[in-house]
Protein backbone atom coordinates (compact mmCIF):
# COMPACT_ATOMS: atom_id res chain seq x y z
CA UNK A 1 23.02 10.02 -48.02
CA UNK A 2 25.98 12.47 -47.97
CA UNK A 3 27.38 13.12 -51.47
CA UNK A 4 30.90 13.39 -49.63
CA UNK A 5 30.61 9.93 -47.88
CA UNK A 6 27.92 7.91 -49.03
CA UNK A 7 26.19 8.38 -44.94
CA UNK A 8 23.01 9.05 -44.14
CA UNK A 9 22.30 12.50 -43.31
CA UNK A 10 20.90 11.57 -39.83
CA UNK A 11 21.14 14.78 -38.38
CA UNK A 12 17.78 16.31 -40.83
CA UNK A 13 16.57 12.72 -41.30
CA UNK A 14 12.67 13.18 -40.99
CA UNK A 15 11.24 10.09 -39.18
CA UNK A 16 7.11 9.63 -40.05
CA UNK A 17 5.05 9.65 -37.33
CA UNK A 18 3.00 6.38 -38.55
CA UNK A 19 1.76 3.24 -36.77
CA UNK A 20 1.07 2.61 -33.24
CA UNK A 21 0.75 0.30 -30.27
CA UNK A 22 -2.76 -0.74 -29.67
CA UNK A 23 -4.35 -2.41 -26.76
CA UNK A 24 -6.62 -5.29 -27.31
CA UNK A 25 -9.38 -7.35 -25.64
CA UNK A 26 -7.11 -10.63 -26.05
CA UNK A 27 -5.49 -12.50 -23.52
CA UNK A 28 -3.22 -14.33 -26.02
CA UNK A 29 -2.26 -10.91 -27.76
CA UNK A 30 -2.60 -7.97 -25.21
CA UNK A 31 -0.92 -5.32 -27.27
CA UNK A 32 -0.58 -5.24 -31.18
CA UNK A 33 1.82 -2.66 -33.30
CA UNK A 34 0.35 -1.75 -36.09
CA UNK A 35 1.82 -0.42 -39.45
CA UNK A 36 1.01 3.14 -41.54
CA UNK A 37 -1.73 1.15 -43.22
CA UNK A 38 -4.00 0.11 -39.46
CA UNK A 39 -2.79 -3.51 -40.01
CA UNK A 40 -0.84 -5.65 -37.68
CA UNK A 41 2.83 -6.06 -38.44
CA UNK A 42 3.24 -10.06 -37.89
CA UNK A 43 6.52 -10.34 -37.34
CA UNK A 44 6.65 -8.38 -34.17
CA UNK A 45 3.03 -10.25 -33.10
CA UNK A 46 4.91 -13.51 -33.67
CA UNK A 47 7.78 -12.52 -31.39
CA UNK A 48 5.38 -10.90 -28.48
CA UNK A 49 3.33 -14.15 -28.59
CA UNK A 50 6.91 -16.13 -28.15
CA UNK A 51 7.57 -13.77 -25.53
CA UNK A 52 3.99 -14.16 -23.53
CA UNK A 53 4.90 -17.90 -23.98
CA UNK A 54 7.75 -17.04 -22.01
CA UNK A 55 5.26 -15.84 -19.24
CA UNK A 56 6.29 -12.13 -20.00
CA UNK A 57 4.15 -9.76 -18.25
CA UNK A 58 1.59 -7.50 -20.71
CA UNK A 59 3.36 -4.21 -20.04
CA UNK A 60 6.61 -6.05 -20.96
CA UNK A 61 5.22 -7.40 -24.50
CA UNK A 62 3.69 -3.06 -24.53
CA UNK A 63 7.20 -1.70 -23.65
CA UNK A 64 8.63 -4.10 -26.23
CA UNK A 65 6.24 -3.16 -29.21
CA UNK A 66 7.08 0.82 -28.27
CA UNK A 67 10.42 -0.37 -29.09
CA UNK A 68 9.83 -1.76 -32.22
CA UNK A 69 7.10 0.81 -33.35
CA UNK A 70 10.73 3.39 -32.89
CA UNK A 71 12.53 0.66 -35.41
CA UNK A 72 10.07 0.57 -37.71
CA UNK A 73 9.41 4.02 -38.30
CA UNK A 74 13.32 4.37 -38.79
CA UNK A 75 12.96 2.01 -41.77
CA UNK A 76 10.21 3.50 -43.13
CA UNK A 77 12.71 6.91 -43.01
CA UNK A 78 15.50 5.33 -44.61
CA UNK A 79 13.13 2.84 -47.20
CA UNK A 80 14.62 -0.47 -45.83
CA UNK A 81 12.58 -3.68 -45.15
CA UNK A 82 12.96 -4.94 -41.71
CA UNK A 83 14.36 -8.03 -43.25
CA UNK A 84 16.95 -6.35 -44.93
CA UNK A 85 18.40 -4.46 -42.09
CA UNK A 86 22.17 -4.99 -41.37
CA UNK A 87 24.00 -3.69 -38.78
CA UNK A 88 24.77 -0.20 -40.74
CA UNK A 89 20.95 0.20 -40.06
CA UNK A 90 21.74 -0.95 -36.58
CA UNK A 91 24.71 1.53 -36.16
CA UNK A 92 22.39 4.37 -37.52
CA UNK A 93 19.50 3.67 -35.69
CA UNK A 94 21.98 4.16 -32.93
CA UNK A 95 22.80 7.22 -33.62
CA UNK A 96 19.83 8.72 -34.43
CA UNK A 97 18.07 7.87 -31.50
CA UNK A 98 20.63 9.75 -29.50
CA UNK A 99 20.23 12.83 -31.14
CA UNK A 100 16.59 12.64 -31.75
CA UNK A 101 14.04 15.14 -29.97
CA UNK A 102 11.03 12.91 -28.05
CA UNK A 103 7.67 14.31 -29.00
CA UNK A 104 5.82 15.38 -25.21
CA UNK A 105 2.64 13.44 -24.00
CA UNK A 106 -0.10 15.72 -23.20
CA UNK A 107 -1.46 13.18 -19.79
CA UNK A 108 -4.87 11.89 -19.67
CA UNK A 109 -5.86 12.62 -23.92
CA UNK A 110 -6.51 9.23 -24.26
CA UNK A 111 -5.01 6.95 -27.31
CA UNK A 112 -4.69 8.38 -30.79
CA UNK A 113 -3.06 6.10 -33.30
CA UNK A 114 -2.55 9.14 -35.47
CA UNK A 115 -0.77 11.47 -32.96
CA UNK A 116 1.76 8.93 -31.91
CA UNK A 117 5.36 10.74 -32.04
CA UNK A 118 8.42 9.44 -33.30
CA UNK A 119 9.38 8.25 -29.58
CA UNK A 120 6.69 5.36 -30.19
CA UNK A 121 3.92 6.76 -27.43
CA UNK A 122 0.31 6.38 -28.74
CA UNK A 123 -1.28 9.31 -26.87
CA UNK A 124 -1.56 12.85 -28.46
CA UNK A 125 0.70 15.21 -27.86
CA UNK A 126 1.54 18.95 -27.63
CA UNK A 127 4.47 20.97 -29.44
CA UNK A 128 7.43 21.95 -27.28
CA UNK A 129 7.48 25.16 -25.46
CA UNK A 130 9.62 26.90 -22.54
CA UNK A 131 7.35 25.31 -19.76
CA UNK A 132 7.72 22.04 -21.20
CA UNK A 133 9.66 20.50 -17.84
CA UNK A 134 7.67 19.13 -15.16
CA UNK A 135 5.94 22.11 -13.59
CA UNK A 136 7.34 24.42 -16.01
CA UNK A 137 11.13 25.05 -17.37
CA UNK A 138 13.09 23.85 -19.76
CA UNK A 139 13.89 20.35 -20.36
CA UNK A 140 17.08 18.64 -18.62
CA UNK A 141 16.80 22.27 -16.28
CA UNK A 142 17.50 21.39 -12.19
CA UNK A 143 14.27 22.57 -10.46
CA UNK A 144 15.76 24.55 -7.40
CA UNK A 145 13.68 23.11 -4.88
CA UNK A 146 14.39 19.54 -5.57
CA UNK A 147 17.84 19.72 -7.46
CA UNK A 148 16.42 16.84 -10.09
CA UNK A 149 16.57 17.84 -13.26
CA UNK A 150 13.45 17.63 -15.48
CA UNK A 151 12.93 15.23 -18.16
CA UNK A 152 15.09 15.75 -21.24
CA UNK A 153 14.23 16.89 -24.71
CA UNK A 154 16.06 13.58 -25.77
CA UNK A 155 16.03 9.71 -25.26
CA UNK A 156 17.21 8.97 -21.79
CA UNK A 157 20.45 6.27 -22.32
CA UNK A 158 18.70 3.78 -20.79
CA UNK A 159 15.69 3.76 -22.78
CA UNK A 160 18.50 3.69 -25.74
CA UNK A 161 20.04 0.88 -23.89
CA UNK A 162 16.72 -0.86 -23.34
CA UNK A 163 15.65 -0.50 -27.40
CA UNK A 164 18.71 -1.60 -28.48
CA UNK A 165 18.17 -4.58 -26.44
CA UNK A 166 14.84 -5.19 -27.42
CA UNK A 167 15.62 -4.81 -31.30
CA UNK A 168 19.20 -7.45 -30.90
CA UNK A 169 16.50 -10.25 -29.38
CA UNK A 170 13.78 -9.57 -31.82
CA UNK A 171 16.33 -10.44 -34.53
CA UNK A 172 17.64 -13.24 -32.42
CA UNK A 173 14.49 -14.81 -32.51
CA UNK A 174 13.70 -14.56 -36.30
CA UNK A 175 17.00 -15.68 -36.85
CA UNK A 176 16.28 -18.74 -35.65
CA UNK A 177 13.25 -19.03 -36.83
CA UNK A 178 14.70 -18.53 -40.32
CA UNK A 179 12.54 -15.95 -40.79
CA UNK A 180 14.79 -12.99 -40.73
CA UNK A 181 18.62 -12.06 -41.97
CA UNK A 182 21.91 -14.45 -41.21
CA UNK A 183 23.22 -10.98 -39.22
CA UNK A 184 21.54 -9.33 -36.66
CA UNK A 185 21.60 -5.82 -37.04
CA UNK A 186 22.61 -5.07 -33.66
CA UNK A 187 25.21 -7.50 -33.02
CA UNK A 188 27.06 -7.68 -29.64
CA UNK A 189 30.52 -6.04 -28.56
CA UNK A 190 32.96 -7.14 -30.21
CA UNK A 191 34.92 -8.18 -27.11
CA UNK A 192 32.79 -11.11 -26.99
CA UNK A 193 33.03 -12.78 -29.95
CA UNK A 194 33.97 -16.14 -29.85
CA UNK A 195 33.34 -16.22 -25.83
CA UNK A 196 32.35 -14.33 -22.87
CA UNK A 197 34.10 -11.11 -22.83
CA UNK A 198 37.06 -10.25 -20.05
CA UNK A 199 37.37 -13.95 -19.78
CA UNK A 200 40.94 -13.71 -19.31
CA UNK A 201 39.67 -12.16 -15.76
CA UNK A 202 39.60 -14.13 -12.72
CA UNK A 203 35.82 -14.97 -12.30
CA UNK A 204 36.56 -14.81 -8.36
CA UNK A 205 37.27 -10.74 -9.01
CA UNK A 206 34.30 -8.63 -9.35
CA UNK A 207 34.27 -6.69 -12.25
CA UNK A 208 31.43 -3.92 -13.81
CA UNK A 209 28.37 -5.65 -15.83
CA UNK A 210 29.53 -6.75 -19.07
CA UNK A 211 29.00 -4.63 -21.67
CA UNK A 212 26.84 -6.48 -24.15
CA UNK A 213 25.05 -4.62 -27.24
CA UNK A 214 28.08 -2.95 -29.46
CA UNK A 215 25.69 0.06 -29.44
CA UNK A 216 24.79 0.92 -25.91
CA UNK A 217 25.01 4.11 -24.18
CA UNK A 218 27.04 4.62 -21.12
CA UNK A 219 24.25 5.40 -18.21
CA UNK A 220 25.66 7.55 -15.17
CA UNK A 221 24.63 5.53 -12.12
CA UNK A 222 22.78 7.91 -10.26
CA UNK A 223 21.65 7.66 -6.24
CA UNK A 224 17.75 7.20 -5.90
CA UNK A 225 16.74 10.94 -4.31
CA UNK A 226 14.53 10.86 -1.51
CA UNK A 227 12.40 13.62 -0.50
CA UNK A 228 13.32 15.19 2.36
CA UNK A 229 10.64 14.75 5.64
CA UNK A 230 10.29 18.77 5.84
CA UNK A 231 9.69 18.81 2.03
CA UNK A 232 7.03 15.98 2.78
CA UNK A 233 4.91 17.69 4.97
CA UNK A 234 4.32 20.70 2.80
CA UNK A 235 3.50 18.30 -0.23
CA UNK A 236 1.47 16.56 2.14
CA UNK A 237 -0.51 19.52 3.07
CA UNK A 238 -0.81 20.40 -0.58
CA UNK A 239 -3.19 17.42 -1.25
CA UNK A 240 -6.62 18.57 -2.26
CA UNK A 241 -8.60 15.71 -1.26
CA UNK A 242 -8.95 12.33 1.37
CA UNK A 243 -8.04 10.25 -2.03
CA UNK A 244 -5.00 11.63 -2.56
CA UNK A 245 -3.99 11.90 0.85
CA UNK A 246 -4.55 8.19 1.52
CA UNK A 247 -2.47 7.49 -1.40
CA UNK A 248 -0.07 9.18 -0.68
CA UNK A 249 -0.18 8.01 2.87
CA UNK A 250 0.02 4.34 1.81
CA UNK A 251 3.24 4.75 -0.54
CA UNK A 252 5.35 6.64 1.68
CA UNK A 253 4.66 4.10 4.44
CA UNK A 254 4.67 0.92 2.65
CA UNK A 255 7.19 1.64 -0.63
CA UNK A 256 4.76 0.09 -2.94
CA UNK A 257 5.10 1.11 -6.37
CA UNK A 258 2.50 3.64 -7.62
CA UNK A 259 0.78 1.03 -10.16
CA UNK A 260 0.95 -1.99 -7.37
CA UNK A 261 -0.83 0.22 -4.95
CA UNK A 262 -3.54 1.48 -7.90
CA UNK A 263 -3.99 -1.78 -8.68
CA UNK A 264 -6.04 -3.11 -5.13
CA UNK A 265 -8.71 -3.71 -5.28
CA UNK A 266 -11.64 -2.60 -1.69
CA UNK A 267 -10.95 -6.55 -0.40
CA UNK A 268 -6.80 -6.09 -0.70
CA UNK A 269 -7.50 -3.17 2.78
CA UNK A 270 -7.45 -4.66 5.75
CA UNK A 271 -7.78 -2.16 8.36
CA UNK A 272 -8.11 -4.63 11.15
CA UNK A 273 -4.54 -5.82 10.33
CA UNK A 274 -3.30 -3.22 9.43
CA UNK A 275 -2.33 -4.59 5.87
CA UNK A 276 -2.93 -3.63 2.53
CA UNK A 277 -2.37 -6.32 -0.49
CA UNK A 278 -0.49 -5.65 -3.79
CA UNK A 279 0.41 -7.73 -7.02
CA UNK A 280 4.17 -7.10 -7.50
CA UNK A 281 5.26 -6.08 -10.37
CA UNK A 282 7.99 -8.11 -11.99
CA UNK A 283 6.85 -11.57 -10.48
CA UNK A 284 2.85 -10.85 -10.32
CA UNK A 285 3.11 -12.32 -6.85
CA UNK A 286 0.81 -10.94 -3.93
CA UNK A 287 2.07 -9.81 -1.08
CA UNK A 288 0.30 -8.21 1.97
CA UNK A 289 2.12 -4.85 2.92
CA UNK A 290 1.73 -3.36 6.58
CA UNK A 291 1.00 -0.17 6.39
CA UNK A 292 0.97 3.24 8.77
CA UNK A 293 -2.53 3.86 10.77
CA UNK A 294 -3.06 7.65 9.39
CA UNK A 295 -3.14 5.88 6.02
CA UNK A 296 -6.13 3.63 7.21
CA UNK A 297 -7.59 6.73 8.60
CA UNK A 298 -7.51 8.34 5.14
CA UNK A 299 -8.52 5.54 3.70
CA UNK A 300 -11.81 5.44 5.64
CA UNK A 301 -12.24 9.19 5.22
CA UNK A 302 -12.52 8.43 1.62
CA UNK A 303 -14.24 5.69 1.04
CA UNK A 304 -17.16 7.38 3.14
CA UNK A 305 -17.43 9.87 0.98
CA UNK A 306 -17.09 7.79 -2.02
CA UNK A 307 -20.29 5.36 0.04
CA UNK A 308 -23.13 4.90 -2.88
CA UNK A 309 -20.83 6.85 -5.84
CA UNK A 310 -19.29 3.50 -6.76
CA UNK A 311 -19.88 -0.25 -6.97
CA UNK A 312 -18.93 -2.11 -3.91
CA UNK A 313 -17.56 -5.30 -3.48
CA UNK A 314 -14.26 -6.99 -2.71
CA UNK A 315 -13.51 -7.35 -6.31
CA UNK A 316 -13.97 -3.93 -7.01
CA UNK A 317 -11.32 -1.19 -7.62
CA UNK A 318 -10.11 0.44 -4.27
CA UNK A 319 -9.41 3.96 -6.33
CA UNK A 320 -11.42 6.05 -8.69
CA UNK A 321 -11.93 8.81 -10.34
CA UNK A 322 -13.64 11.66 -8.55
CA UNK A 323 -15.40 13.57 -10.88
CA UNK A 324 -18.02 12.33 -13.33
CA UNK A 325 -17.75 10.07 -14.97
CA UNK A 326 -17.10 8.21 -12.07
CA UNK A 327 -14.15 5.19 -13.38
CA UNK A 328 -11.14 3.57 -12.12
CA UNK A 329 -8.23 5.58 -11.20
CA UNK A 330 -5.42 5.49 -13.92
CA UNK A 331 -1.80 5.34 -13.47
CA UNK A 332 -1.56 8.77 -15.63
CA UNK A 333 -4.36 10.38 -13.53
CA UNK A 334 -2.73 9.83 -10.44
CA UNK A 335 0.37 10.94 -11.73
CA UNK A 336 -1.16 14.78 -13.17
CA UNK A 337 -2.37 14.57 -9.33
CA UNK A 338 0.79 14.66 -7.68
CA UNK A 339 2.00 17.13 -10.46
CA UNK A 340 -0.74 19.56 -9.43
CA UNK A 341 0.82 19.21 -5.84
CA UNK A 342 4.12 19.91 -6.74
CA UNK A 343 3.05 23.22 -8.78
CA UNK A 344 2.06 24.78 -5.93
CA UNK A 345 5.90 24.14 -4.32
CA UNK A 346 7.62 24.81 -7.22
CA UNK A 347 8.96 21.08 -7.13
CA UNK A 348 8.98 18.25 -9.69
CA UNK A 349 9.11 15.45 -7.25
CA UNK A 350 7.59 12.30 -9.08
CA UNK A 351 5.67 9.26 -7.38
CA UNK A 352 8.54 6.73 -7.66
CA UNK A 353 10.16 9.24 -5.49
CA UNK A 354 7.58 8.34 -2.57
CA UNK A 355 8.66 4.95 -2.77
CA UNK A 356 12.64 6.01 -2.55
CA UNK A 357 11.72 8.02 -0.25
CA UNK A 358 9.90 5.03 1.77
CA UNK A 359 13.02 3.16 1.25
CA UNK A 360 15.37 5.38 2.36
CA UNK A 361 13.54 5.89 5.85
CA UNK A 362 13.58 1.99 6.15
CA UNK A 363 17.12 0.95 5.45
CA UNK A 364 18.18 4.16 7.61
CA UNK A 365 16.73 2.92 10.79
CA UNK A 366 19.11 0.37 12.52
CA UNK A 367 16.11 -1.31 14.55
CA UNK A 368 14.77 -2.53 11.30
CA UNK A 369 17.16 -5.21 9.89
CA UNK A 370 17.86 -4.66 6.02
CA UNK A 371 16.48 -8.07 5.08
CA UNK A 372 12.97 -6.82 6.08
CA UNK A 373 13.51 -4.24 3.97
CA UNK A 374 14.39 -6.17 0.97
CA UNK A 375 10.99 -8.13 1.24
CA UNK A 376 8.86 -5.17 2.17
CA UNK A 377 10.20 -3.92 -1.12
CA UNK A 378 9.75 -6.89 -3.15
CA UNK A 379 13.61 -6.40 -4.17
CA UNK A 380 15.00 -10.29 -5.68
CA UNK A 381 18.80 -8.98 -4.51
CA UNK A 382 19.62 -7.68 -1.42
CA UNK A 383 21.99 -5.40 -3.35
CA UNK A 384 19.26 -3.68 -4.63
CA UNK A 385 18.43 -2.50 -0.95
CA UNK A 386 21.61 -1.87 0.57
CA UNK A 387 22.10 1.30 -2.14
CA UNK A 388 19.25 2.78 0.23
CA UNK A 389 22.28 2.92 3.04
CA UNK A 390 24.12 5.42 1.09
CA UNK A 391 23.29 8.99 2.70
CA UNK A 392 21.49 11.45 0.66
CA UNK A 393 23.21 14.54 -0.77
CA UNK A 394 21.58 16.48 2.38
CA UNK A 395 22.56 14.17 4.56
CA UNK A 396 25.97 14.28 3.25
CA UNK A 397 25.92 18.00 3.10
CA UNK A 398 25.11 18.54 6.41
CA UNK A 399 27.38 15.96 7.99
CA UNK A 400 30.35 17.50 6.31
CA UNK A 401 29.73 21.12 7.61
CA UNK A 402 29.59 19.55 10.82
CA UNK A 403 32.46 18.02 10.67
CA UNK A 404 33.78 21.56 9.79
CA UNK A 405 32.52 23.08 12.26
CA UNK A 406 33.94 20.82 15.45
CA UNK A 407 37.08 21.02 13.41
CA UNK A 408 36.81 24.57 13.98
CA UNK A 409 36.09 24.16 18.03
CA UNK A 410 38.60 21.15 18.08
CA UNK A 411 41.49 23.21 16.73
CA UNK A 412 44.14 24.46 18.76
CA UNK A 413 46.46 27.08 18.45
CA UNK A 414 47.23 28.16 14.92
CA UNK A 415 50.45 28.73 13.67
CA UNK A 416 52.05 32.21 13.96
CA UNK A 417 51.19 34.00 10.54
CA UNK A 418 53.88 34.47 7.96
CA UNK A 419 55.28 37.81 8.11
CA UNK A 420 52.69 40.73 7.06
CA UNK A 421 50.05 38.98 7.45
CA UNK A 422 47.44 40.13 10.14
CA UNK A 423 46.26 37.35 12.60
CA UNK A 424 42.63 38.40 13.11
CA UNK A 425 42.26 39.04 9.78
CA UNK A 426 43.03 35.07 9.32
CA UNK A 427 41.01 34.31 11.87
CA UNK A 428 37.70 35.89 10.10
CA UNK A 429 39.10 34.31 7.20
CA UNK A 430 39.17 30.80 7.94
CA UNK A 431 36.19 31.08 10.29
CA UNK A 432 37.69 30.82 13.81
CA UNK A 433 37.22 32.63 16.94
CA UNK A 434 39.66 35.24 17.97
């Protein structure tokens, strides 16, 4: 607290690194936060079990816990039971978060309960150093071949968005379940109280999402960044082996996401069709994707000289490892893949980026009408798509010089030059011909 004020001094407050999120072998209780102590915390299991009731998928009820593992490591900072809280804890919380550093992940070292950083992760991790961007540089710094920045030092606002989120409907549901306080800590705007907010508005007008959580972070909306089909090729060519190369192969051509495509299994390729099958995401639906033939070719490349290294069978994982021990192929070893590839182009393109990119080459082709699109992609709103129309900031770029440029040819005569001014020297200036 601040003698002056009575605040907490959130600025030097030190936040434990204790408890994790744990993975288990049961269906009814996938993932399980556990406290400083190695025992579960049952209030959260009681709410992820309400939300796997609510046919939640398990990475949901994991991204959830990571939330919550955050919260409670605040109160164990600041010495206040979770069923104390109030919304000063709330408002706090809040402002930590925003300020707080995000320990690194060091990919592929496995789970350690004890390394887990304040940002909630449960694998170890590695101090922060000068190279600690995505193939080197400092966090938040714009890699000049890409122009993306690389991750931040800090909590993204949307992952502050989502935890505050998270936290306001964990206390929702003990709240009615009588099990936690009257007031939920992180209460909503207080433009809605009492009704919807801006319901003086027309509800014919469209207006911006509502703002719900009184805490939220304003998120800057930007365009999804494509990679560019020059840029492609050379990270194409930068593959190391027929593995990658088919993967890569089957994302930019069919805009699966990276997990729905590691997630086939050797019956989901059908080369004779020309289709490949994936388990969507959000609605755990499967959907057959048709893919490009050099994928297939890949494919087949690989698998050949994977032929008597792995178990076969249409049940089997379509991707693994390839170096002893031979196992399935991770989401986090694919991604240290593609980062390998971009280190040797200086670039910090991400997989998600292979699906933009996918997207973007879709929805830009008028033969291909934009509803396809939307299903190929497994979007639930059209509106989703149609921000694939926009053009890229390359396209843009180059569009505008060229309209420069044939305003330059189009132009006629200029006007005479004021007095003591030189008209040649105008003419360099302002780029047209003599």
């Amino acid at each position: 607290m601040s003698a002056q004020s009575g605040e907490r001094a959130l600025a030097t407050l030190v936040v434990p690194c204790i408890g994790c999120v744990v993975a288990t072998a049961d269906r009814l209780e996938p993932y399980r936060l556990l406290d400083a102590d190695g025992a579960a915390v049952v209030p959260v299991a009681s709410f992820l079990r309400e939300l796997l009731a609510a046919s939640r998928a398990p990475l949901t009820l994991r991204s959830y816990a990571m939330d919550l593992l955050r919260w409670w490591r605040f109160l164990a900072a600041v010495d206040v039971r979770w069923e104390r809280a109030t919304p000063v804890e709330g408002r706090d919380f809040s402002l930590w978060i925003r300020q707080a550093s995000k320990p690194r992940v060091v990919p592929g070292s496995g789970w350690d309960a004890a390394g887990a950083g304040a940002g909630g992760g449960s694998r170890r991790r590695r101090p922060q150093s000068r190279r600690e961007g995505v193939n080197g540089g400092l966090p938040g710094q714009v890699n000049l071949v890409t122009g993306k920045p690389s991750p931040g030092a800090g909590y993204a606002p949307r992952t502050v968005n989502h935890c505050e989120t998270v936290l306001r409907t964990f206390y929702d549901f003990h709240r009615e379940a009588g099990s936690g306080p009257m007031v939920n800590p992180f209460p909503l705007d207080r433009d809605r109280r009492g009704g919807r907010s801006h319901a003086h508005r027309n509800p014919m007008d469209p207006w911006s999402r509502e703002k719900q959580g009184r805490y939220r972070s304003t998120v800057v909306q930007v365009p999804p960044r494509a990679i560019p089909d020059e840029m492609f090729e050379r990270l194409f060519a930068a593959l190391s082996s027929h593995r990658d190369r088919a993967l890569v192969a089957f994302w930019i051509s069919t805009g699966a996401r990276a997990s729905e495509l590691l997630g086939a299994c050797q019956g989901d390729a059908d080369p004779g069709q020309q289709m490949i099958t994936v388990v969507r995401k959000g609605s755990r639906g499967v959907q057959q994707l048709p893919a490009a033939p050099d994928a297939f070719v890949w494919l087949r490349l690989y698998q050949q000289q994977m032929r008597g290294r792995v178990p076969a069978g249409r049940r089997q994982p379509l991707w693994w490892t390839l170096r002893q021990p031979l196992v399935p192929l991770s989401y986090h070893a694919a991604h240290r893949m593609f980062e390998r590839a971009n280190a040797l182009l200086g670039a910090n393109w991400t997989l998600h980026d292979l699906r933009h990119s996918a997207a973007h080459r879709m929805a830009r082709d008028p033969a291909l009408p934009l509803a396809d699109v939307q299903w190929i992609l497994g979007h639930a709103h059209l509106t989703t798509t149609q921000i694939y129309m926009n053009p890229s900031l390359e396209e843009a770029v180059a569009g505008l010089r060229a309209h420069h440029a044939r305003q330059a040819r189009t132009a006629g005569d200029p006007a005479p030059p004021a007095p003591g001014y030189d008209r040649r020297s105008l003419d360099v200036l302002f780029g047209r011909r003599p």
